[in-house]
PDB file of N, CA and C in Angstrom:
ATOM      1  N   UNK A   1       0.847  -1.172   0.000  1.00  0.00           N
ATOM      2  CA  UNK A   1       0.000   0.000   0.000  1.00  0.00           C
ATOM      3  C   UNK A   1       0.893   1.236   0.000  1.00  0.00           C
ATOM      4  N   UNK A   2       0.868   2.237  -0.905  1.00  0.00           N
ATOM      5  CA  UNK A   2       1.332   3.599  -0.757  1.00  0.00           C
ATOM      6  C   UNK A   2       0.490   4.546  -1.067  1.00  0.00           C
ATOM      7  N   UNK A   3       0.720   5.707  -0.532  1.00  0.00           N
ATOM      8  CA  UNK A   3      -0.070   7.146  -1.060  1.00  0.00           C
ATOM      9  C   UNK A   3       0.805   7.820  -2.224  1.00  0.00           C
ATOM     10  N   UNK A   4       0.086   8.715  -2.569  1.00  0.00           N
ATOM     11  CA  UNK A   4       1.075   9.640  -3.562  1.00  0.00           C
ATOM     12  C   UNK A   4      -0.033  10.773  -3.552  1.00  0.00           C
ATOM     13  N   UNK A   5       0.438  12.162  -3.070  1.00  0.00           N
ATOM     14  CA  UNK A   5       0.217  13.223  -3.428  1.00  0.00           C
ATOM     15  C   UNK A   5       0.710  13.992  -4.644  1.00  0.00           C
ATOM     16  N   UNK A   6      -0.149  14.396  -5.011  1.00  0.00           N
ATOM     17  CA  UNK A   6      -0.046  15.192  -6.582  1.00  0.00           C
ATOM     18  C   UNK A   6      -0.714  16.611  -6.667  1.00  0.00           C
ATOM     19  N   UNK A   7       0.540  16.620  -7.364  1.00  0.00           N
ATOM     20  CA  UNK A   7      -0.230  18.440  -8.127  1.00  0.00           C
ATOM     21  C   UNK A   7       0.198  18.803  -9.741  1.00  0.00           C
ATOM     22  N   UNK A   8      -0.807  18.912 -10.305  1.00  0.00           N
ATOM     23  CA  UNK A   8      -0.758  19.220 -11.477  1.00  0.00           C
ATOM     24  C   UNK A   8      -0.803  20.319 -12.157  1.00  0.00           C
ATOM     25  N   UNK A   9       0.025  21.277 -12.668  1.00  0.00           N
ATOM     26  CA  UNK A   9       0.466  22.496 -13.215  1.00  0.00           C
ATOM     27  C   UNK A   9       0.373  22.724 -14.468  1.00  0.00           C
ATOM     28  N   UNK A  10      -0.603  22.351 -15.258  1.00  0.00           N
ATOM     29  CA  UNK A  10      -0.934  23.080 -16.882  1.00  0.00           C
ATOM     30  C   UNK A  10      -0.245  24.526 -17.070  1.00  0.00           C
ATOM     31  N   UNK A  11       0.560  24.561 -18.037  1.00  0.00           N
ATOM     32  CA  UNK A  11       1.411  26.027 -18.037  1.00  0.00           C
ATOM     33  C   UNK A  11       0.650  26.754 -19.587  1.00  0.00           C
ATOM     34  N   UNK A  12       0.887  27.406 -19.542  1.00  0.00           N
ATOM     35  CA  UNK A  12       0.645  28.433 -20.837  1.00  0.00           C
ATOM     36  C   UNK A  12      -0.929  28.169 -21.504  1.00  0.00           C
ATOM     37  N   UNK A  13      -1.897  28.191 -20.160  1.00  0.00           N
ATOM     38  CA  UNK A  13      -2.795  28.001 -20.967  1.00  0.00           C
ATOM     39  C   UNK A  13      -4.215  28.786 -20.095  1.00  0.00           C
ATOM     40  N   UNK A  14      -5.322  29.088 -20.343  1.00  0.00           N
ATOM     41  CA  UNK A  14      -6.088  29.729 -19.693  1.00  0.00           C
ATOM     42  C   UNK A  14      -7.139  29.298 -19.157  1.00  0.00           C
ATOM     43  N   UNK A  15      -7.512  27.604 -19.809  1.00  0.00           N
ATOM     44  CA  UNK A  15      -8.200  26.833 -19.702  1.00  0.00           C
ATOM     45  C   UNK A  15      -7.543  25.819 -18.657  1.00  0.00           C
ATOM     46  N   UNK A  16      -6.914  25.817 -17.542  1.00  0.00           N
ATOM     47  CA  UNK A  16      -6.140  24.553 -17.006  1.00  0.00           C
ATOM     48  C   UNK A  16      -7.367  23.894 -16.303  1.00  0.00           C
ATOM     49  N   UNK A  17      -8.204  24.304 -15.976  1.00  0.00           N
ATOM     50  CA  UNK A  17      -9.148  23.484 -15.059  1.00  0.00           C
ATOM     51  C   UNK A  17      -9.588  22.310 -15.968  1.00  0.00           C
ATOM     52  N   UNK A  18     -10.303  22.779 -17.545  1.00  0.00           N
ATOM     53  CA  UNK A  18     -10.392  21.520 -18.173  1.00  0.00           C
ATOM     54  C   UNK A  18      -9.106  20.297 -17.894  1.00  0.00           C
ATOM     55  N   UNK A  19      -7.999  21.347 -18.401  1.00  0.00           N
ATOM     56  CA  UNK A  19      -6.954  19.970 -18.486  1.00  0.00           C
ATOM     57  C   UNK A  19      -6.447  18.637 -17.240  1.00  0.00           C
ATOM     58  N   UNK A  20      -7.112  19.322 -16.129  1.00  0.00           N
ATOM     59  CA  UNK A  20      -6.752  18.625 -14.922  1.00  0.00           C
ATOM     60  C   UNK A  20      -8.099  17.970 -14.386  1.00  0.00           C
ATOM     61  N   UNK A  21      -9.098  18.560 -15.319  1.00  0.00           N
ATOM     62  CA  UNK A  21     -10.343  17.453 -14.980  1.00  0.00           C
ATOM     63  C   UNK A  21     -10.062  16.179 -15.714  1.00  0.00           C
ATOM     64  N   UNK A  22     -10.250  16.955 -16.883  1.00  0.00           N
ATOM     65  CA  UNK A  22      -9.932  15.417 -17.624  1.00  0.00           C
ATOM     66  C   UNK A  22      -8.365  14.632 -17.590  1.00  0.00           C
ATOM     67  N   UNK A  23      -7.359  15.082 -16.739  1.00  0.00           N
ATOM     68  CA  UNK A  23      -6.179  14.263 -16.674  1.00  0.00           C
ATOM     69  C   UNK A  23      -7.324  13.501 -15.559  1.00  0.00           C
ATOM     70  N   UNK A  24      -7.683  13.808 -14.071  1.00  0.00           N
ATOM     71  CA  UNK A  24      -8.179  13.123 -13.253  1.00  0.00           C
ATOM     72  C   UNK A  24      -9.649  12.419 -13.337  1.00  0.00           C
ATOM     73  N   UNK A  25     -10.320  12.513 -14.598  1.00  0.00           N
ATOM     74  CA  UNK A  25     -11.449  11.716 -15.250  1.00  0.00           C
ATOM     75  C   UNK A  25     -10.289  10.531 -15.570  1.00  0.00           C
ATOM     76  N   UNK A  26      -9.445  10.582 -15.865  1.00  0.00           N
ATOM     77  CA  UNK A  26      -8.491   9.716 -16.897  1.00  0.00           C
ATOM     78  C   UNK A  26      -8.253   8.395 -15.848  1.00  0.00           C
ATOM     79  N   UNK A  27      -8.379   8.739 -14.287  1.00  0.00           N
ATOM     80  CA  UNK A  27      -7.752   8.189 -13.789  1.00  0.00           C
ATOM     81  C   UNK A  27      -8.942   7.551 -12.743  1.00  0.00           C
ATOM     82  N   UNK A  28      -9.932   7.893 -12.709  1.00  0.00           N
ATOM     83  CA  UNK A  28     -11.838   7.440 -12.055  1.00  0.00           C
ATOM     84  C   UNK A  28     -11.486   5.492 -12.294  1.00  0.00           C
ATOM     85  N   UNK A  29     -11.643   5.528 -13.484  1.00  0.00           N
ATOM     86  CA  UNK A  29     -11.960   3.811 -13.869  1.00  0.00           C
ATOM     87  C   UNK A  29     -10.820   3.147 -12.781  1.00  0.00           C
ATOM     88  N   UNK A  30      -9.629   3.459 -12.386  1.00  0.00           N
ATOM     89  CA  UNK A  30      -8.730   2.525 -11.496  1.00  0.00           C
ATOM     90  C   UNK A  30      -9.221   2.592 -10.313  1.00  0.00           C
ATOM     91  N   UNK A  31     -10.470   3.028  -9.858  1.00  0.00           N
ATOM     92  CA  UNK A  31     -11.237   3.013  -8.554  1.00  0.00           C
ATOM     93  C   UNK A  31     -11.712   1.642  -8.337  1.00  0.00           C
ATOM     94  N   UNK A  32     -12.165   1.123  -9.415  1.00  0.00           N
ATOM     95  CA  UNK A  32     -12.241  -0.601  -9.911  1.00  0.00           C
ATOM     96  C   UNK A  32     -11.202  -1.334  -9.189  1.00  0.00           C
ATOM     97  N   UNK A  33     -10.136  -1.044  -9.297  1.00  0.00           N
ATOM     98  CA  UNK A  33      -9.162  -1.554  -8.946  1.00  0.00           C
ATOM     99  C   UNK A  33      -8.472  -1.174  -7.617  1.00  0.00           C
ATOM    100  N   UNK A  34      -9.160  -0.684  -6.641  1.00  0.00           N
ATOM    101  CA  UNK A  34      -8.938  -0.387  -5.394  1.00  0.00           C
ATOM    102  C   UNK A  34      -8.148   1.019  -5.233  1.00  0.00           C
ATOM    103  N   UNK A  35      -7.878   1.942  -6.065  1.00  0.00           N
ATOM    104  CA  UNK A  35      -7.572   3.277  -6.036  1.00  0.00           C
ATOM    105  C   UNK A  35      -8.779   4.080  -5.272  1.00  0.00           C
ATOM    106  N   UNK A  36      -8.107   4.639  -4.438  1.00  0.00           N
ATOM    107  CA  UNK A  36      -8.776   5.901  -3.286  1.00  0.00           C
ATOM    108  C   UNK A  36      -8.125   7.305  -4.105  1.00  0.00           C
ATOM    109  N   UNK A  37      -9.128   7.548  -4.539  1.00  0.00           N
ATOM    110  CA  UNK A  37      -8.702   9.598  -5.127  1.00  0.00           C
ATOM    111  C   UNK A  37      -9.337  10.625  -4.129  1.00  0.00           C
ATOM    112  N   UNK A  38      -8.745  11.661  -3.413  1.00  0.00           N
ATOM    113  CA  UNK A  38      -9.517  12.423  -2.627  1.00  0.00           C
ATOM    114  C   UNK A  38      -8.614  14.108  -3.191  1.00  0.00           C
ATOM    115  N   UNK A  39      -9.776  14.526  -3.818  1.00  0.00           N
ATOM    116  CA  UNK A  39      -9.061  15.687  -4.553  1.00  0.00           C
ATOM    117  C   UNK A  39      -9.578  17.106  -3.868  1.00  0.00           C
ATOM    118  N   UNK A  40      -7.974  17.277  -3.380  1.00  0.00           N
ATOM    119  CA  UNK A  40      -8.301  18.496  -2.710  1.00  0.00           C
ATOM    120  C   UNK A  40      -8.574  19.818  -3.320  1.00  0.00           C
ATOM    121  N   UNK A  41      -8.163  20.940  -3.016  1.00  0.00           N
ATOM    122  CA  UNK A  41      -8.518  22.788  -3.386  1.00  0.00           C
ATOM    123  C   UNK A  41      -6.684  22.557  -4.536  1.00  0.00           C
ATOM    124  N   UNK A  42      -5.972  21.825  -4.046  1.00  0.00           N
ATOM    125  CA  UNK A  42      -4.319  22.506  -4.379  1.00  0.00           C
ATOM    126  C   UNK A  42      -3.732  20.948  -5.106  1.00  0.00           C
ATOM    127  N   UNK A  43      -4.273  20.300  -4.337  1.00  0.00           N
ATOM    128  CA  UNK A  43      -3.872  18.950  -4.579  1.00  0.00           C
ATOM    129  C   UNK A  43      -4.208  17.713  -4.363  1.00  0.00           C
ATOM    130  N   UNK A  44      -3.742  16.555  -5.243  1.00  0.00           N
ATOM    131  CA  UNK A  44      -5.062  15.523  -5.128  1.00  0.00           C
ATOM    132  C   UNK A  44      -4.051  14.143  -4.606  1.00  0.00           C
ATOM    133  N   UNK A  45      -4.526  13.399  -3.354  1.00  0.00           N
ATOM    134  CA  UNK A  45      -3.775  12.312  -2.778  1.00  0.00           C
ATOM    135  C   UNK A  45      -4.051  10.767  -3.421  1.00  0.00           C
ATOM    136  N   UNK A  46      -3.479   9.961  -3.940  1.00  0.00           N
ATOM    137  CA  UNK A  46      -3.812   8.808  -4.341  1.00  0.00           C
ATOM    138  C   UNK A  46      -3.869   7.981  -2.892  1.00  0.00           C
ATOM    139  N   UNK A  47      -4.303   7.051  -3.466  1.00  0.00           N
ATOM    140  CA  UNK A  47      -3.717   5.980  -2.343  1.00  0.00           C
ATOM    141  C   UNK A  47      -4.608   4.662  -2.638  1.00  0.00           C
ATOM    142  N   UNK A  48      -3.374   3.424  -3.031  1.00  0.00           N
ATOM    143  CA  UNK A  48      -3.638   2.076  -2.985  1.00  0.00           C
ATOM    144  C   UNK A  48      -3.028   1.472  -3.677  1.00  0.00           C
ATOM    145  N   UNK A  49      -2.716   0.051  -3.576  1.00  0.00           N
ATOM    146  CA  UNK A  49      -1.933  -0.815  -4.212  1.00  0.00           C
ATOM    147  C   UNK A  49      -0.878  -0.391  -4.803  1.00  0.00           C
ATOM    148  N   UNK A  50       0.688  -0.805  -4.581  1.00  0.00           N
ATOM    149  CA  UNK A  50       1.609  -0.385  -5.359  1.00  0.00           C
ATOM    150  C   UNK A  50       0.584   0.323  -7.176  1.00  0.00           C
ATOM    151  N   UNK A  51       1.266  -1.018  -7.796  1.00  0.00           N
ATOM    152  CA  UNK A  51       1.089  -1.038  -9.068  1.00  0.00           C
ATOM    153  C   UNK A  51      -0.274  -0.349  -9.459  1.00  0.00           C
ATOM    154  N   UNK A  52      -0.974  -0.199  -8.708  1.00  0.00           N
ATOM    155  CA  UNK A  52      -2.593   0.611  -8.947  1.00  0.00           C
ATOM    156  C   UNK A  52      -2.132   2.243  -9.109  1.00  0.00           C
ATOM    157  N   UNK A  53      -1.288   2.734  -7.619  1.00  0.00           N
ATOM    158  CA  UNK A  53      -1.179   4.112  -7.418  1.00  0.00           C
ATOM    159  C   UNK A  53      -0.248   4.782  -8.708  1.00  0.00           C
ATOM    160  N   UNK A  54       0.736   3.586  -9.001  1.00  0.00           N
ATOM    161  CA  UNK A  54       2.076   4.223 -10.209  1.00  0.00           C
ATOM    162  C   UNK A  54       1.311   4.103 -11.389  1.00  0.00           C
ATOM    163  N   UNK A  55       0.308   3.187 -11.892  1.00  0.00           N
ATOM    164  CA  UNK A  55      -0.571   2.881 -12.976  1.00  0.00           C
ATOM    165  C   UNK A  55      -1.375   4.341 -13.383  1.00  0.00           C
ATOM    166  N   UNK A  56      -2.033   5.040 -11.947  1.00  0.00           N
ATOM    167  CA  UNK A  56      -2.693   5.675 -12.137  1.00  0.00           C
ATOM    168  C   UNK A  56      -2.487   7.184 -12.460  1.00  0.00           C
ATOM    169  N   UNK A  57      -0.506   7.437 -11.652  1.00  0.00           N
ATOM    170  CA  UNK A  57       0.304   8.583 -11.765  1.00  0.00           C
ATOM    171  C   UNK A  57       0.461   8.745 -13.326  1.00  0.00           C
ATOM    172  N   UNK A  58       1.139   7.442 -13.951  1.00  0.00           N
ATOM    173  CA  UNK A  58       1.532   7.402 -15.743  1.00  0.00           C
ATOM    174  C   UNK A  58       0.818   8.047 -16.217  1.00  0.00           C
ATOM    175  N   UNK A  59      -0.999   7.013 -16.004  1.00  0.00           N
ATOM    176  CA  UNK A  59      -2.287   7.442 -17.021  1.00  0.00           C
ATOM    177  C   UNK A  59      -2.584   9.459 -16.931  1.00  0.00           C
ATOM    178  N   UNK A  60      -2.376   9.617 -15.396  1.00  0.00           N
ATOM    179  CA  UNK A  60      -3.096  11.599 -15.542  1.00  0.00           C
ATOM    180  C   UNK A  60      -1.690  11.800 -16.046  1.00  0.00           C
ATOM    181  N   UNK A  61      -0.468  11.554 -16.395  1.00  0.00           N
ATOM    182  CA  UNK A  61       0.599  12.365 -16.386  1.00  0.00           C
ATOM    183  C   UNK A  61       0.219  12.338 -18.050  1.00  0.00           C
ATOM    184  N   UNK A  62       0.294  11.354 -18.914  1.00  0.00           N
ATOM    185  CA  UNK A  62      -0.203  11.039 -20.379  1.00  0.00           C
ATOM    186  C   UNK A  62      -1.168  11.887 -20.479  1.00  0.00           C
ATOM    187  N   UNK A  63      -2.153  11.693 -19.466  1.00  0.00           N
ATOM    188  CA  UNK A  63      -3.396  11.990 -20.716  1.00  0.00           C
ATOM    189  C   UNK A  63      -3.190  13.771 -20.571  1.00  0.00           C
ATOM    190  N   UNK A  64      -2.816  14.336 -19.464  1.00  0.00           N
ATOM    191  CA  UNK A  64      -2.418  16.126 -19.339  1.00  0.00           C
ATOM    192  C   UNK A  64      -1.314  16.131 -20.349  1.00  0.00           C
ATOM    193  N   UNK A  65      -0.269  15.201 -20.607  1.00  0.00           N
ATOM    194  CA  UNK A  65       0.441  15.471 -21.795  1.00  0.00           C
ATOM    195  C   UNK A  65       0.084  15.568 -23.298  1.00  0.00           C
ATOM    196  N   UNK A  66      -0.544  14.198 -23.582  1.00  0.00           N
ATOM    197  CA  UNK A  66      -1.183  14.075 -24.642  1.00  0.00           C
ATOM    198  C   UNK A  66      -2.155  14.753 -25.022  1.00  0.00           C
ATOM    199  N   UNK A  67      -2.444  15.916 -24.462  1.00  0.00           N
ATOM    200  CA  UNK A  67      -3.736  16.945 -24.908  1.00  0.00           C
ATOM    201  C   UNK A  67      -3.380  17.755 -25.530  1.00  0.00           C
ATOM    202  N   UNK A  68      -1.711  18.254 -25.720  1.00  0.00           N
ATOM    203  CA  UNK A  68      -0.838  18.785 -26.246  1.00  0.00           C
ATOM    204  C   UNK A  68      -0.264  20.285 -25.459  1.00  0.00           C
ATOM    205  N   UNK A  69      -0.726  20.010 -23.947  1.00  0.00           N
ATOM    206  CA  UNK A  69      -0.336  20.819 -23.203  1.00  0.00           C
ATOM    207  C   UNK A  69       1.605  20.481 -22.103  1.00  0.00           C
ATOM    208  N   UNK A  70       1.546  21.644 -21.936  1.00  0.00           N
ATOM    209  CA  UNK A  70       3.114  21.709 -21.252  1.00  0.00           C
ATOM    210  C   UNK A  70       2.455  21.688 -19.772  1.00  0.00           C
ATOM    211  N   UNK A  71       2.857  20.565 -19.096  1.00  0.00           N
ATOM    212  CA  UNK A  71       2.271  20.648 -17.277  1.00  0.00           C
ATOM    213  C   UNK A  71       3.855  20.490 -16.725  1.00  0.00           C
ATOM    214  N   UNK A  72       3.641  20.935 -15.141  1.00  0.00           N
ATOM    215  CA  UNK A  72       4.427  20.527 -14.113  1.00  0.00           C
ATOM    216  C   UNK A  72       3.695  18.968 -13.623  1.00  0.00           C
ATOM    217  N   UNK A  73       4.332  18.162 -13.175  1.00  0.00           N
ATOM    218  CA  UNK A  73       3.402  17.165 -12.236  1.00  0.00           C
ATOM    219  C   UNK A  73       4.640  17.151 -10.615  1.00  0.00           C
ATOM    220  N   UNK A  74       4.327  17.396  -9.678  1.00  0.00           N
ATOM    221  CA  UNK A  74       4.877  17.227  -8.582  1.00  0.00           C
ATOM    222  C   UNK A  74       4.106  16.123  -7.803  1.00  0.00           C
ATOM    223  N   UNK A  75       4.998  15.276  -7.413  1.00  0.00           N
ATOM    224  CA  UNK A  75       4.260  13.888  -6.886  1.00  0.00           C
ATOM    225  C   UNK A  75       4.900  13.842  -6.067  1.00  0.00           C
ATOM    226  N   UNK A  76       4.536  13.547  -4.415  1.00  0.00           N
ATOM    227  CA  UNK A  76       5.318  12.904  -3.315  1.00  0.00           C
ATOM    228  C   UNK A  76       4.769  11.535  -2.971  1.00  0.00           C
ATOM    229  N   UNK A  77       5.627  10.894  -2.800  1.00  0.00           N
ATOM    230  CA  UNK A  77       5.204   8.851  -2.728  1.00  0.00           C
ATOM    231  C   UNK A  77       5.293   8.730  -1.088  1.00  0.00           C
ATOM    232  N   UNK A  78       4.462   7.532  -0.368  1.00  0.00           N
ATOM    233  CA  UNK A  78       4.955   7.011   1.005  1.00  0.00           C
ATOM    234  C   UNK A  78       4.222   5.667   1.051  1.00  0.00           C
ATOM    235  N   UNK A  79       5.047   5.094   1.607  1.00  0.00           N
ATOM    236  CA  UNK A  79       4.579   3.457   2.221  1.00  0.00           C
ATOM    237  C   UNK A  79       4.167   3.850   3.679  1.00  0.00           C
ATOM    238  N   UNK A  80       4.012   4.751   4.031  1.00  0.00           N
ATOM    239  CA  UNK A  80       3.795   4.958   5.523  1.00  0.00           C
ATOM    240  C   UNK A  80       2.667   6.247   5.748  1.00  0.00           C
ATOM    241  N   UNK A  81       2.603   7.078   5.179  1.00  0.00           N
ATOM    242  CA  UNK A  81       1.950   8.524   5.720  1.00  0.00           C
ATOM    243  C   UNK A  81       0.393   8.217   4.526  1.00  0.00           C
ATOM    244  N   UNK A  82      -0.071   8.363   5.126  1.00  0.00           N
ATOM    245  CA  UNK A  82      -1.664   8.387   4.413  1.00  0.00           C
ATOM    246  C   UNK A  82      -2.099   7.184   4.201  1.00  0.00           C
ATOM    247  N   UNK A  83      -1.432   6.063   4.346  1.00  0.00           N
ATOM    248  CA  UNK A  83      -1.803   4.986   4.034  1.00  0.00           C
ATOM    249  C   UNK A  83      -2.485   3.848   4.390  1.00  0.00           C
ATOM    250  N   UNK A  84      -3.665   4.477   5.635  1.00  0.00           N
ATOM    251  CA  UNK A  84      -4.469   4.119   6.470  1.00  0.00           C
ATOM    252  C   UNK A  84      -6.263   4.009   5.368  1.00  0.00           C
ATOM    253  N   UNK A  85      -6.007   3.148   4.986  1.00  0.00           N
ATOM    254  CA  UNK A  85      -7.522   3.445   4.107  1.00  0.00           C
ATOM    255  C   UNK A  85      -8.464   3.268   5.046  1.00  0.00           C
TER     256      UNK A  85
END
């Protein structure tokens, strides 16, 4: 089990709220798969299963890329802090 806090930074654009809905629409369906999303005002915390939480970092990091936008992604990982489901 780990957490991962995230923040996602769409740059040069005026529309970022779309781009960070739909990076984190991108990432809803791995709830199937035991992913906890709790999306805050600044930033949004994963948390579950190794391979679920890194599965789910790739997919929003792609799909905010692949929209043809320039983002920051800042991610902090823990096997220990948040990881109380």
């Amino acid at each position: 089990m780990i957490s991962c806090q995230i923040a996602l930074y769409p740059l040069a654009t005026k529309d970022f709220e779309s781009v960070i809905i739909k990076a984190l629409d991108s990432i809803s369906s791995l709830k199937s798969e035991g992913l906890s999303i709790e999306v805050g005002s600044m930033s949004t915390v994963l948390k579950g299963k190794d391979e679920v939480v890194w599965k789910a970092v790739r997919t929003l990091f792609d799909q905010a890329s692949h929209q043809g936008q320039q983002i920051v992604l800042n991610a902090s990982f823990s096997n220990e802090c948040g990881c109380d489901l």
